[in-house]
Protein backbone atom coordinates (compact mmCIF):
# COMPACT_ATOMS: atom_id res chain seq x y z
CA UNK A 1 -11.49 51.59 -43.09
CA UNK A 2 -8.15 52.06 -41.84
CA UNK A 3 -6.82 54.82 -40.26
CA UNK A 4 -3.27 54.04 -40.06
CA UNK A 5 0.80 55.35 -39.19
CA UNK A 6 3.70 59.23 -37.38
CA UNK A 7 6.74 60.37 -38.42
CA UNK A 8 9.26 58.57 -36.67
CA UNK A 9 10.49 55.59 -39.12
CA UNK A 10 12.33 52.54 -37.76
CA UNK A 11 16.19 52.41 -38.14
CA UNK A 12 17.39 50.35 -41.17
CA UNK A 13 17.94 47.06 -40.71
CA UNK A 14 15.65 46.68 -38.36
CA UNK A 15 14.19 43.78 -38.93
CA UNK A 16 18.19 42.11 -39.58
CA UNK A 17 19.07 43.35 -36.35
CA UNK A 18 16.26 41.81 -34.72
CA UNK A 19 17.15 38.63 -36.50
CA UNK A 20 20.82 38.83 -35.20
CA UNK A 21 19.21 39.48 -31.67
CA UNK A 22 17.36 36.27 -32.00
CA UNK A 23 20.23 34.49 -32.94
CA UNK A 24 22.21 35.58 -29.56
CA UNK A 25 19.26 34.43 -27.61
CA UNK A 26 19.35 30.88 -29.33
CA UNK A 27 23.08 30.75 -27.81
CA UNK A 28 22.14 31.55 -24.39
CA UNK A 29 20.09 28.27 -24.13
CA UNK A 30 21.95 26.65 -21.30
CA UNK A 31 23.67 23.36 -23.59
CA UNK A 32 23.93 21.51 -19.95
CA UNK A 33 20.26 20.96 -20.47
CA UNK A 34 20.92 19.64 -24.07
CA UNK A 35 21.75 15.88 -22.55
CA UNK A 36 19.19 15.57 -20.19
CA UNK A 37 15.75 13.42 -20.84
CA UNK A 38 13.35 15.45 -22.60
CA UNK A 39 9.30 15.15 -22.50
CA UNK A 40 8.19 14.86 -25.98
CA UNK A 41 4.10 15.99 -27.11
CA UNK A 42 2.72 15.68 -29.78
CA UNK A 43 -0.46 16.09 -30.29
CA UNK A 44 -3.78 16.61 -33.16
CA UNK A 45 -6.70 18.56 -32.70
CA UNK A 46 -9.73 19.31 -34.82
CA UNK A 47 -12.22 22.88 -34.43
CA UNK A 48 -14.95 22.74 -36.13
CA UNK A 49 -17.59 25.96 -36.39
CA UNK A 50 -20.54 26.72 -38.25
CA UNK A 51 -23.02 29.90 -37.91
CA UNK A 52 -26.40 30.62 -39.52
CA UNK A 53 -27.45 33.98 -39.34
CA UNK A 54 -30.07 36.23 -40.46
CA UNK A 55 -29.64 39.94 -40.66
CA UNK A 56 -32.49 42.59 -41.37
CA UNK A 57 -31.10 46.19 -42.34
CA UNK A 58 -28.04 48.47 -40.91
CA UNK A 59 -25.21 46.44 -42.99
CA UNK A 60 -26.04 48.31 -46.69
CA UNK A 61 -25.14 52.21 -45.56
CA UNK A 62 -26.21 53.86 -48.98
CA UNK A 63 -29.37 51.31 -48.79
CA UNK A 64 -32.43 53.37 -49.67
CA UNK A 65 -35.08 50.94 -48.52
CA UNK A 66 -34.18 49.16 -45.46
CA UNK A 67 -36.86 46.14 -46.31
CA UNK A 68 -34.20 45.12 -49.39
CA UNK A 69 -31.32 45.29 -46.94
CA UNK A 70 -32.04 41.78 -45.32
CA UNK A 71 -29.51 38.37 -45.60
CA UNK A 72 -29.43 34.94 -44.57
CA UNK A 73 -26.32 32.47 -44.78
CA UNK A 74 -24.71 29.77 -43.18
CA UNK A 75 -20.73 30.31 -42.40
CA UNK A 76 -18.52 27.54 -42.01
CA UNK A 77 -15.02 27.28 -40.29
CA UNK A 78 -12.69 23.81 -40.03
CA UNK A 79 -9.11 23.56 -39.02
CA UNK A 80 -6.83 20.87 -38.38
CA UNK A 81 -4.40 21.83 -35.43
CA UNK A 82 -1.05 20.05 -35.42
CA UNK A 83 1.16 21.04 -32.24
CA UNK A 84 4.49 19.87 -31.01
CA UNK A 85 6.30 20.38 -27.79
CA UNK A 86 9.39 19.89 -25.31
CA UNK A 87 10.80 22.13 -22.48
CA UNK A 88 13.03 23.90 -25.25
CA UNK A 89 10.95 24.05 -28.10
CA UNK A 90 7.41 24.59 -29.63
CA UNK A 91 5.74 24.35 -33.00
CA UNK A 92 1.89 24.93 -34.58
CA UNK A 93 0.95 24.33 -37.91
CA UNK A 94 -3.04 25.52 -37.88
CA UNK A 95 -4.50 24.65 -41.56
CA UNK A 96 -7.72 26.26 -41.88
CA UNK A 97 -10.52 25.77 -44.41
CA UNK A 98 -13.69 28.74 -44.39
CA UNK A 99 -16.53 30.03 -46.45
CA UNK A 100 -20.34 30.22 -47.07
CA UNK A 101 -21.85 27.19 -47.39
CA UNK A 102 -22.87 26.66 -51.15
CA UNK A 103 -20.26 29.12 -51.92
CA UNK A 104 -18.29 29.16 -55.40
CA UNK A 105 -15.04 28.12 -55.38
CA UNK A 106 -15.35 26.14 -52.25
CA UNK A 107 -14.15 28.90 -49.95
CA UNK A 108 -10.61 29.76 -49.37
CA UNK A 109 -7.85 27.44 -47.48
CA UNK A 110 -5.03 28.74 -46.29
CA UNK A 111 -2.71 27.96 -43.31
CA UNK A 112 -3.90 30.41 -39.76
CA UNK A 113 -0.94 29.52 -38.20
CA UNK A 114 2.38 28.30 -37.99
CA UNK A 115 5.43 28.62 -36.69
CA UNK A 116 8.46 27.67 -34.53
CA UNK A 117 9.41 28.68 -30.62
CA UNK A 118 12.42 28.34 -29.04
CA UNK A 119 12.68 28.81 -25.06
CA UNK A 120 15.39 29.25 -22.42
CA UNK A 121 14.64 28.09 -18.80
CA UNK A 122 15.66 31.66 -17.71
CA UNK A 123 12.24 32.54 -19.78
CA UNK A 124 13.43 34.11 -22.87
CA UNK A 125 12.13 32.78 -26.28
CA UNK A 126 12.23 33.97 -29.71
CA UNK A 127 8.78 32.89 -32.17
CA UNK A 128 9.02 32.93 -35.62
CA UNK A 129 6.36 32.28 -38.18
CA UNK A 130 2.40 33.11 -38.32
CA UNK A 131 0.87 33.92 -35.20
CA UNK A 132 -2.52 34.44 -33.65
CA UNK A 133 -1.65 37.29 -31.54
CA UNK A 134 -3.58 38.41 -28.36
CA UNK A 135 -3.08 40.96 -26.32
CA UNK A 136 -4.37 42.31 -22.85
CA UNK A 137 -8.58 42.52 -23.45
CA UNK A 138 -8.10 42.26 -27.36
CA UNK A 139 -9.55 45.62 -27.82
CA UNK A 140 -6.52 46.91 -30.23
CA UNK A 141 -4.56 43.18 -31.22
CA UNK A 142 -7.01 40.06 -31.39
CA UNK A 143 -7.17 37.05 -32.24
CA UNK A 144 -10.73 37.86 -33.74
CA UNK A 145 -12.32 34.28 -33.85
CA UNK A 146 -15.89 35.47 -34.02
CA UNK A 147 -15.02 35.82 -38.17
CA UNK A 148 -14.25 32.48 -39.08
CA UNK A 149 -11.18 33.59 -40.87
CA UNK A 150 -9.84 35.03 -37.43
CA UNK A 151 -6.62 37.24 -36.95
CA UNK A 152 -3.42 36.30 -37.76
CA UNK A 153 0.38 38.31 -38.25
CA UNK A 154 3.63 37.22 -39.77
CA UNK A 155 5.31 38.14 -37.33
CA UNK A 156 9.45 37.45 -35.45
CA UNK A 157 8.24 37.76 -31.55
CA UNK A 158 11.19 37.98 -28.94
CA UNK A 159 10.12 38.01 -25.16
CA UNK A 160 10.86 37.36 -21.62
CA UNK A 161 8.09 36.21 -19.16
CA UNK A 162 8.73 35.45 -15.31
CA UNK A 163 8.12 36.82 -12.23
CA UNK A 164 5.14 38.51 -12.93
CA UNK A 165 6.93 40.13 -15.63
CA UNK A 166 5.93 39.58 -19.34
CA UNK A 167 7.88 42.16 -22.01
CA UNK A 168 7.41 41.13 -26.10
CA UNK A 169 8.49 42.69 -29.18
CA UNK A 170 7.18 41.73 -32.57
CA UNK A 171 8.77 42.71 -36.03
CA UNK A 172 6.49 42.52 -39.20
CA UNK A 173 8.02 43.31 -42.60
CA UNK A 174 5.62 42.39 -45.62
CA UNK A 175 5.76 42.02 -49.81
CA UNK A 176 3.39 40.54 -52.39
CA UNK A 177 6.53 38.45 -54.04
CA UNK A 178 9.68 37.90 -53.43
CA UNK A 179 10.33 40.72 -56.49
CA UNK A 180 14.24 41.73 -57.39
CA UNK A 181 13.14 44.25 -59.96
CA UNK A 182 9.97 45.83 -58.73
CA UNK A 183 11.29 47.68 -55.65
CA UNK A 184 9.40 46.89 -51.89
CA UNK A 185 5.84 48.09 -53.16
CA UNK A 186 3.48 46.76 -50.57
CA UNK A 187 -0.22 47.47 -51.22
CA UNK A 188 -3.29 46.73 -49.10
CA UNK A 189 -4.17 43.66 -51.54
CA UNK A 190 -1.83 41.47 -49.69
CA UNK A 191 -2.35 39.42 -46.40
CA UNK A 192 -2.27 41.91 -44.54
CA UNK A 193 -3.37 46.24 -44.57
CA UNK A 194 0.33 47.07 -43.33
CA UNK A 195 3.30 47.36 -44.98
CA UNK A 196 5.62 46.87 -41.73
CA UNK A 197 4.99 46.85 -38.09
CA UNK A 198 6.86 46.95 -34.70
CA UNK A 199 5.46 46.35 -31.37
CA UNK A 200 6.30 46.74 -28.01
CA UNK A 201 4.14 45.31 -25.10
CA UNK A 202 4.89 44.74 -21.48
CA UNK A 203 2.45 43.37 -18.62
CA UNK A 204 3.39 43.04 -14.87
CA UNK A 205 1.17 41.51 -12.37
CA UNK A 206 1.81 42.93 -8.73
CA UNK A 207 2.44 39.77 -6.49
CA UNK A 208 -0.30 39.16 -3.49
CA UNK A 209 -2.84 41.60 -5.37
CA UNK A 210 -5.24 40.84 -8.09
CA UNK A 211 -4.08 43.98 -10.26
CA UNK A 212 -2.16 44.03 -13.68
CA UNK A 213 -1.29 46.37 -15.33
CA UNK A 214 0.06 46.61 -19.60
CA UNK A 215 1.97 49.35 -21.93
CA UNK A 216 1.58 48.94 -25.36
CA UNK A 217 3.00 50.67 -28.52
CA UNK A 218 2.82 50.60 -32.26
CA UNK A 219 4.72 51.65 -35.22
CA UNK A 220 2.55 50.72 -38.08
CA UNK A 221 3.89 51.48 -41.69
CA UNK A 222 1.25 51.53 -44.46
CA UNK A 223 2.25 52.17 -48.44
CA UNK A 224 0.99 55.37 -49.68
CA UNK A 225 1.74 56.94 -53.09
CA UNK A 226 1.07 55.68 -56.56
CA UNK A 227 2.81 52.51 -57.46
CA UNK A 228 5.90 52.95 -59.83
CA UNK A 229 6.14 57.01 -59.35
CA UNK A 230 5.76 58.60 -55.68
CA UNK A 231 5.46 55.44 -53.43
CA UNK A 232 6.16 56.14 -49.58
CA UNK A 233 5.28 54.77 -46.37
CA UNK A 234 3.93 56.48 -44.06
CA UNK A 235 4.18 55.64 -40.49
CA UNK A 236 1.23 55.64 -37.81
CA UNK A 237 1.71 55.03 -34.32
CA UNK A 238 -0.51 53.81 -31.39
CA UNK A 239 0.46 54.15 -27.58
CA UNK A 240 -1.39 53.15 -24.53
CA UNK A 241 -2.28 51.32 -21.63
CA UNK A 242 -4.70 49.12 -19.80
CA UNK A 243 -5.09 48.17 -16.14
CA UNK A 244 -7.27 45.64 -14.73
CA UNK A 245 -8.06 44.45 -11.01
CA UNK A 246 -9.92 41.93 -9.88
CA UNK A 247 -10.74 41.89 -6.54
CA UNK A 248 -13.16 38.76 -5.08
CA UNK A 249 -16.52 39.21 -6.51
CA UNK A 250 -15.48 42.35 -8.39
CA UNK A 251 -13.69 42.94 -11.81
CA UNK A 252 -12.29 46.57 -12.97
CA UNK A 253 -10.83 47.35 -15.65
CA UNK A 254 -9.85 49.91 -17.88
CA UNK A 255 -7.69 51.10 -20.73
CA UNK A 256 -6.44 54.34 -22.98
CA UNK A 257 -4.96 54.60 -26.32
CA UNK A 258 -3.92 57.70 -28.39
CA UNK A 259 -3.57 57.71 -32.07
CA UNK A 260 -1.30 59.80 -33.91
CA UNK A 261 0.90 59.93 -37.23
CA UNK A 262 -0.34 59.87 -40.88
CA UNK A 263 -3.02 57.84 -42.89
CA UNK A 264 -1.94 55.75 -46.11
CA UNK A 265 -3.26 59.13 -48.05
CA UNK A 266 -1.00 61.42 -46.02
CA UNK A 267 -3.41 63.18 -43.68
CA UNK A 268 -2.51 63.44 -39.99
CA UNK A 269 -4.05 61.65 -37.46
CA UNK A 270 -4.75 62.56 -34.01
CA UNK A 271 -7.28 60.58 -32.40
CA UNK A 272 -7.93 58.56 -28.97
CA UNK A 273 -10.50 56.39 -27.15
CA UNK A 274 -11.31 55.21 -23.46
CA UNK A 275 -13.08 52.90 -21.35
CA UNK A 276 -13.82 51.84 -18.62
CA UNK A 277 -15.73 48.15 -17.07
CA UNK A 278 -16.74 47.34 -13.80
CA UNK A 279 -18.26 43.42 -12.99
CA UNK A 280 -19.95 41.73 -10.02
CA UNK A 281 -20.60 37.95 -9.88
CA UNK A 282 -21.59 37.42 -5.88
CA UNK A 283 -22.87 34.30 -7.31
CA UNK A 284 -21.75 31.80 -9.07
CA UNK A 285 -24.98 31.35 -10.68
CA UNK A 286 -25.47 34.78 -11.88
CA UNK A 287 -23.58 38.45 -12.26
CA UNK A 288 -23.98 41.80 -13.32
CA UNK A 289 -21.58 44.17 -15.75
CA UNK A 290 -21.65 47.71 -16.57
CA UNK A 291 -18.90 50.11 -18.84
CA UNK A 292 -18.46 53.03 -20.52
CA UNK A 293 -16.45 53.32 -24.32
CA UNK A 294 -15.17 57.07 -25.83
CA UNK A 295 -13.95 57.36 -29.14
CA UNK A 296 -13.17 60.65 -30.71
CA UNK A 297 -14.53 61.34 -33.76
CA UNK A 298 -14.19 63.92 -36.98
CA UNK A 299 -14.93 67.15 -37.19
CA UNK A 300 -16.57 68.90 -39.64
CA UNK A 301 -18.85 65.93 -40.70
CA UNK A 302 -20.59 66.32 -44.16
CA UNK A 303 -24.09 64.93 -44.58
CA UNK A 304 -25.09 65.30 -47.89
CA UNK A 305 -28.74 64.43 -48.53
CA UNK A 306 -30.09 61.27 -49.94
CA UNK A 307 -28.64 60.68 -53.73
CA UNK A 308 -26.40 63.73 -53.12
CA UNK A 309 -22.66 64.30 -53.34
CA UNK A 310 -20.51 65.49 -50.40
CA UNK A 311 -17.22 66.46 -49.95
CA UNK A 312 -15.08 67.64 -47.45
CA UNK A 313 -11.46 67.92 -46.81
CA UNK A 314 -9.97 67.34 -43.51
CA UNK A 315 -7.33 68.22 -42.58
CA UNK A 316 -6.77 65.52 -39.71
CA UNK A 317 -8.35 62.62 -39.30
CA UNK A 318 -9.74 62.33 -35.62
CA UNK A 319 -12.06 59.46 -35.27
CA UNK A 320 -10.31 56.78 -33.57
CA UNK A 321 -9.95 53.02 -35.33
CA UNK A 322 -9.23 49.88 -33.26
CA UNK A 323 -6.59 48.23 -35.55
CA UNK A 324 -6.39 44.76 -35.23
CA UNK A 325 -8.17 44.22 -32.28
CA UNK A 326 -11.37 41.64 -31.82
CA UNK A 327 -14.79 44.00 -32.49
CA UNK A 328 -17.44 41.60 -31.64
CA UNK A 329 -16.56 42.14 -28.29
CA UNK A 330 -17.19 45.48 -27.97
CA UNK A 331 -19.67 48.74 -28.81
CA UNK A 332 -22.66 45.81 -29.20
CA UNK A 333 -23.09 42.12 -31.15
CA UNK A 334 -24.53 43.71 -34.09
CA UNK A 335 -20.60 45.00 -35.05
CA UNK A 336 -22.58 48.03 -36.28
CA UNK A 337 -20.05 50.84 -35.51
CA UNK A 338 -16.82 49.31 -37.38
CA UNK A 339 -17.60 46.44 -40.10
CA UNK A 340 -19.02 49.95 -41.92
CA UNK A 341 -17.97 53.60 -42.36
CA UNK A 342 -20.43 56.47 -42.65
CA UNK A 343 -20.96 58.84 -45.35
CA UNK A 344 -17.71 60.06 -47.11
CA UNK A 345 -15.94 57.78 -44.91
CA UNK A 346 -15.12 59.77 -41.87
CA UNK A 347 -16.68 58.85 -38.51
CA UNK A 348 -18.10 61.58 -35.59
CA UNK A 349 -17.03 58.66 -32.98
CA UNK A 350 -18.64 57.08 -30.22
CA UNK A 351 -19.81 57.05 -27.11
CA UNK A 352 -21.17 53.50 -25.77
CA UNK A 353 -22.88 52.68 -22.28
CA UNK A 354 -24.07 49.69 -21.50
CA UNK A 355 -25.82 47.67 -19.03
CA UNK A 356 -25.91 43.68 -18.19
CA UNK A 357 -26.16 40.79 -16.66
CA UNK A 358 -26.20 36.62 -16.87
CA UNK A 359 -27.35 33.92 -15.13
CA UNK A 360 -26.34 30.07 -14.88
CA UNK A 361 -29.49 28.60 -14.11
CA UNK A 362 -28.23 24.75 -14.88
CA UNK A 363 -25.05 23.20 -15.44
CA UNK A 364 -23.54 24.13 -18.73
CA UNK A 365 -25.60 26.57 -19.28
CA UNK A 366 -25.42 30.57 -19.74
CA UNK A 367 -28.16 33.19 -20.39
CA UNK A 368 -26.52 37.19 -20.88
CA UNK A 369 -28.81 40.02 -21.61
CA UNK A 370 -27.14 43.70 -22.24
CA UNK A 371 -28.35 47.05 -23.42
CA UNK A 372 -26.11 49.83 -25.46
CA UNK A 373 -26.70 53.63 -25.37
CA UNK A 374 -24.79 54.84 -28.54
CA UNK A 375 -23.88 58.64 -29.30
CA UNK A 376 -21.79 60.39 -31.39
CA UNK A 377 -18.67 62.23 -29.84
CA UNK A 378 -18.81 65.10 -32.13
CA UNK A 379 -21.30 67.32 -32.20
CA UNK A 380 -22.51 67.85 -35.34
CA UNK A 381 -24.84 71.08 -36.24
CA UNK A 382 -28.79 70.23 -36.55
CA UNK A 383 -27.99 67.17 -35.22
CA UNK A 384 -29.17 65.39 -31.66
CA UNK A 385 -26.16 63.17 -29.95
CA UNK A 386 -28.31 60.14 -29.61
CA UNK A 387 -27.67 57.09 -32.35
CA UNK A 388 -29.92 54.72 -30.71
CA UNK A 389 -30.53 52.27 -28.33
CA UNK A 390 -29.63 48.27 -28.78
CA UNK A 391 -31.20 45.36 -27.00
CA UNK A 392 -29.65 42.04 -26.93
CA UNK A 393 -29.86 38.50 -25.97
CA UNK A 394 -28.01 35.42 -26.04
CA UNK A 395 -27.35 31.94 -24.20
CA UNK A 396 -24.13 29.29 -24.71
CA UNK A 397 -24.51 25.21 -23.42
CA UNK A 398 -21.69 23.03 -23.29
CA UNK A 399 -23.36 19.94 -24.41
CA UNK A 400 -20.29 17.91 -23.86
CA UNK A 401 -16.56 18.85 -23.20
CA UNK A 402 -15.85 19.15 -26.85
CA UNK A 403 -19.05 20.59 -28.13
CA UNK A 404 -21.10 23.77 -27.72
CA UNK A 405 -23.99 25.26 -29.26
CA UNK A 406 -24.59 29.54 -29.05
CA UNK A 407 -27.60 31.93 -30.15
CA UNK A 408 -28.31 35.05 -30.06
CA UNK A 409 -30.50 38.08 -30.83
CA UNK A 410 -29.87 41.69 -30.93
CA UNK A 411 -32.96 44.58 -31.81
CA UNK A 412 -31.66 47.88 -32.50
CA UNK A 413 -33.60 51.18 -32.74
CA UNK A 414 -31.89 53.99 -34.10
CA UNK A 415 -32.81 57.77 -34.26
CA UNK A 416 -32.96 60.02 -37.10
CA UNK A 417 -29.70 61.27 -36.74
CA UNK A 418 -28.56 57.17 -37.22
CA UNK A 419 -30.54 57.21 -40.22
CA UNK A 420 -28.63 60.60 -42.02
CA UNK A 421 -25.14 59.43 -41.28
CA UNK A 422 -25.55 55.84 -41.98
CA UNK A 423 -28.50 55.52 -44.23
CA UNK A 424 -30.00 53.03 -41.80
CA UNK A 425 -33.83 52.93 -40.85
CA UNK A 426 -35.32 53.90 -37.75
CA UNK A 427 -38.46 52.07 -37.71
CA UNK A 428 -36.76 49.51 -35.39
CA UNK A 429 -36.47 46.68 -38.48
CA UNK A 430 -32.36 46.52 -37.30
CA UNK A 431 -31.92 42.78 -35.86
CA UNK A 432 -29.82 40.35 -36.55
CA UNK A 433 -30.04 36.80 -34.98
CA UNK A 434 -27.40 34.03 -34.85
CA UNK A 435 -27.36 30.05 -34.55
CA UNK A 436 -23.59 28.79 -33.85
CA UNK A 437 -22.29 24.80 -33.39
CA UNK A 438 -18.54 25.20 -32.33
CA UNK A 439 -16.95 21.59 -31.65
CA UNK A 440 -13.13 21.16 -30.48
CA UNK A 441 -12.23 17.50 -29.68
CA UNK A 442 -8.15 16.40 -29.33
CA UNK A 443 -7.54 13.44 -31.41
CA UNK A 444 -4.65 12.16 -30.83
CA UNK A 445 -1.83 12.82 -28.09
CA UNK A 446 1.44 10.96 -27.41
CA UNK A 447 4.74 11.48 -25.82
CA UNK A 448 8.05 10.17 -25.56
């Protein structure tokens, strides 16, 4: 579910003006440079990914009987990664191929990326096209390549970067058709769940110190209304920050984001999450992590019983959502928190500590084992905090440069109040475990 955009629109003409900006910043590429020797690249490469996986109850959240909620399938991912380069200018064309193997209609192909980038040696550029966009820890905008089909924006991204200094902006600005009659309707059965979006990110690393630091803000507009009658956008917006420093053997890091504006239906929204992640690797052979994750959640949760109705009517929306971002990374490899809303659709939040550690014990080879302690951030009458516990497991070897093979294994236990708000079991039959080939040769290089 998406809990998306506030009250402040963008100007008109945004999007032209941003287009005339780009323009400006094509002149100021120095035309001295023009007539010098340029270093041509071109080059081909190939990614190839495939993941079996078997899943035993928590996906299904109205599932009566846990022992019918259980899945096996094999997902497969191919793209063919075309790339072309000198000092001045870039260009990606990413075709991409995914689906179930055995799947009707052979699975979908579209193209993940592609687009054009012009550069300035003063470090200004201007990127135009689709983009896989990531950003900071990928905990709000991710390039999400755990889902095969991955993350990816149509998107105009102006920027400077240099001297520790890195400021973007990205304009968005979607339709279904290039329509003359049917006004700018933009519905969530297009590419993408937002109607228009504006970004602003900037990231400065302090020289001689191993801390940087990142703002970020959103204007997300999502179509609301009914189609033909009372359409209107209505705008969301997300604002916050996130600092990391990495000192020798230790890594900190931490971030905060607020929430606020209107969903697609009109309600308001004021939410906002936290965290917090501290590492130690005195080793190169082995390490330890530990981190703490906040997000606020609804109030006045209705749990109706089982093969009841319940409704209630808030009146904002205050469970935080992550946007864009890339989940499997966070609150636990099961992805049990977002890939599925609770009853009714509202969430009470989340509250995530974990424990964990790895070890290298041979070349090319990594072994990670974590634990999660999941609550809810509302409290909720009748109800204890506690969601359960999850245990998990997993190890990565490079078997050459271009191949690796991953697997995994996560156990969760939940507690009764897991089992009223998601209709999941709590006889500890939640696993899921994971088999994953991922192969990423180059092909072919030249240059001129």
């Amino acid at each position: 579910m998406y809990h998306l955009p506030c009250t402040i629109s963008p100007p008109r003409g945004g999007v032209r003006g941003a287009l005339i900006v780009a323009g400006l910043l094509l002149l100021s590429l120095d035309a001295a440079s023009q007539n010098e020797d340029k270093e041509n690249q071109l080059t081909l490469d190939l990614n190839m990914m495939s993941r079996g996986e078997i899943r035993g109850g928590g996906i299904t959240p109205e599932s009566e009987d846990v022992d019918n909620d259980k899945s096996s399938f094999i997902l497969g991912r191919s793209r063919l990664i075309v790339g072309y380069e000198t000092p001045w200018l870039e260009a990606k064309l990413n075709v991409q191929h995914s689906g179930i193997w055995g799947q009707a209609g052979k699975g979908s192909v579209n193209i993940y990326e592609g687009w054009a980038k012009l550069k300035t040696k003063f470090g200004l550029f201007a990127q135009l096209g689709r983009q896989s966009l990531s950003y900071d820890d990928e905990r709000i905008i991710g390039a999400n390549d755990w889902s095969m089909t991955g993350f990816s924006h149509d998107v105009l991204r102006l920027g400077y970067e240099g001297h520790g200094h890195k400021a973007h902006a990205l304009f968005a600005y979607n339709q279904n058709a290039s329509n003359v009659t049917s006004g700018t309707t933009y519905y969530a059965n297009g590419a993408y769940p937002y109607k228009t979006m504006q970004t602003a990110w900037y990231h400065y690393d302090l020289p001689h110190t191993p801390l940087g630091a990142s703002l970020l803000f959103m204007n997300i507009g999502m179509q609301g209304g009914t189609e033909g009658s009372d359409e209107k956008v209505f705008w969301q917006q997300v604002l916050g920050c996130y600092v990391k420093f990495s000192p020798k053997m230790w890594s900190l890091e931490g971030s905060f984001y607020k929430q606020m504006g209107k969903s697609e239906v009109g309600i308001k929204i004021d939410a906002w999450m936290a965290s917090v992640k501290g590492q130690f690797s005195p080793s190169r052979y082995y390490g330890f992590e530990a981190g703490f994750d906040y997000l606020s959640g609804d109030e006045y949760f209705a749990v109706p019983p089982k093969s009841a109705i319940g409704l209630v009517r808030h009146d904002v929306i205050r469970g935080f959502s992550s946007i864009y971002g890339s989940h499997n990374q966070f609150y636990g490899a099961m992805d049990f928190f977002y890939l599925k809303t609770y009853v009714n659709g509202f969430t009470p939040g989340l509250q995530n500590l974990y424990v964990g550690g790895y070890v290298k014990p041979l070349k090319g080879l990594k072994v990670s084992l974590d634990y999660h302690y999941y609550a809810m951030s509302t409290k909720l009458p009748d109800m204890d905090m506690t969601l359960g516990h999850e245990f998990g497991i997993e190890a990565s070897y490079q078997i050459i440069k271009d191949a690796k093979v991953s697997a995994g294994f996560s156990y969760m236990t939940g507690t009764e109040t897991m089992e009223r708000l998601k209709r999941a079991s709590q006889d500890g039959s939640l696993r899921w475990g994971w088999l994953s080939v991922n192969i990423s040769p180059r092909i072919f290089t030249t240059k001129w």
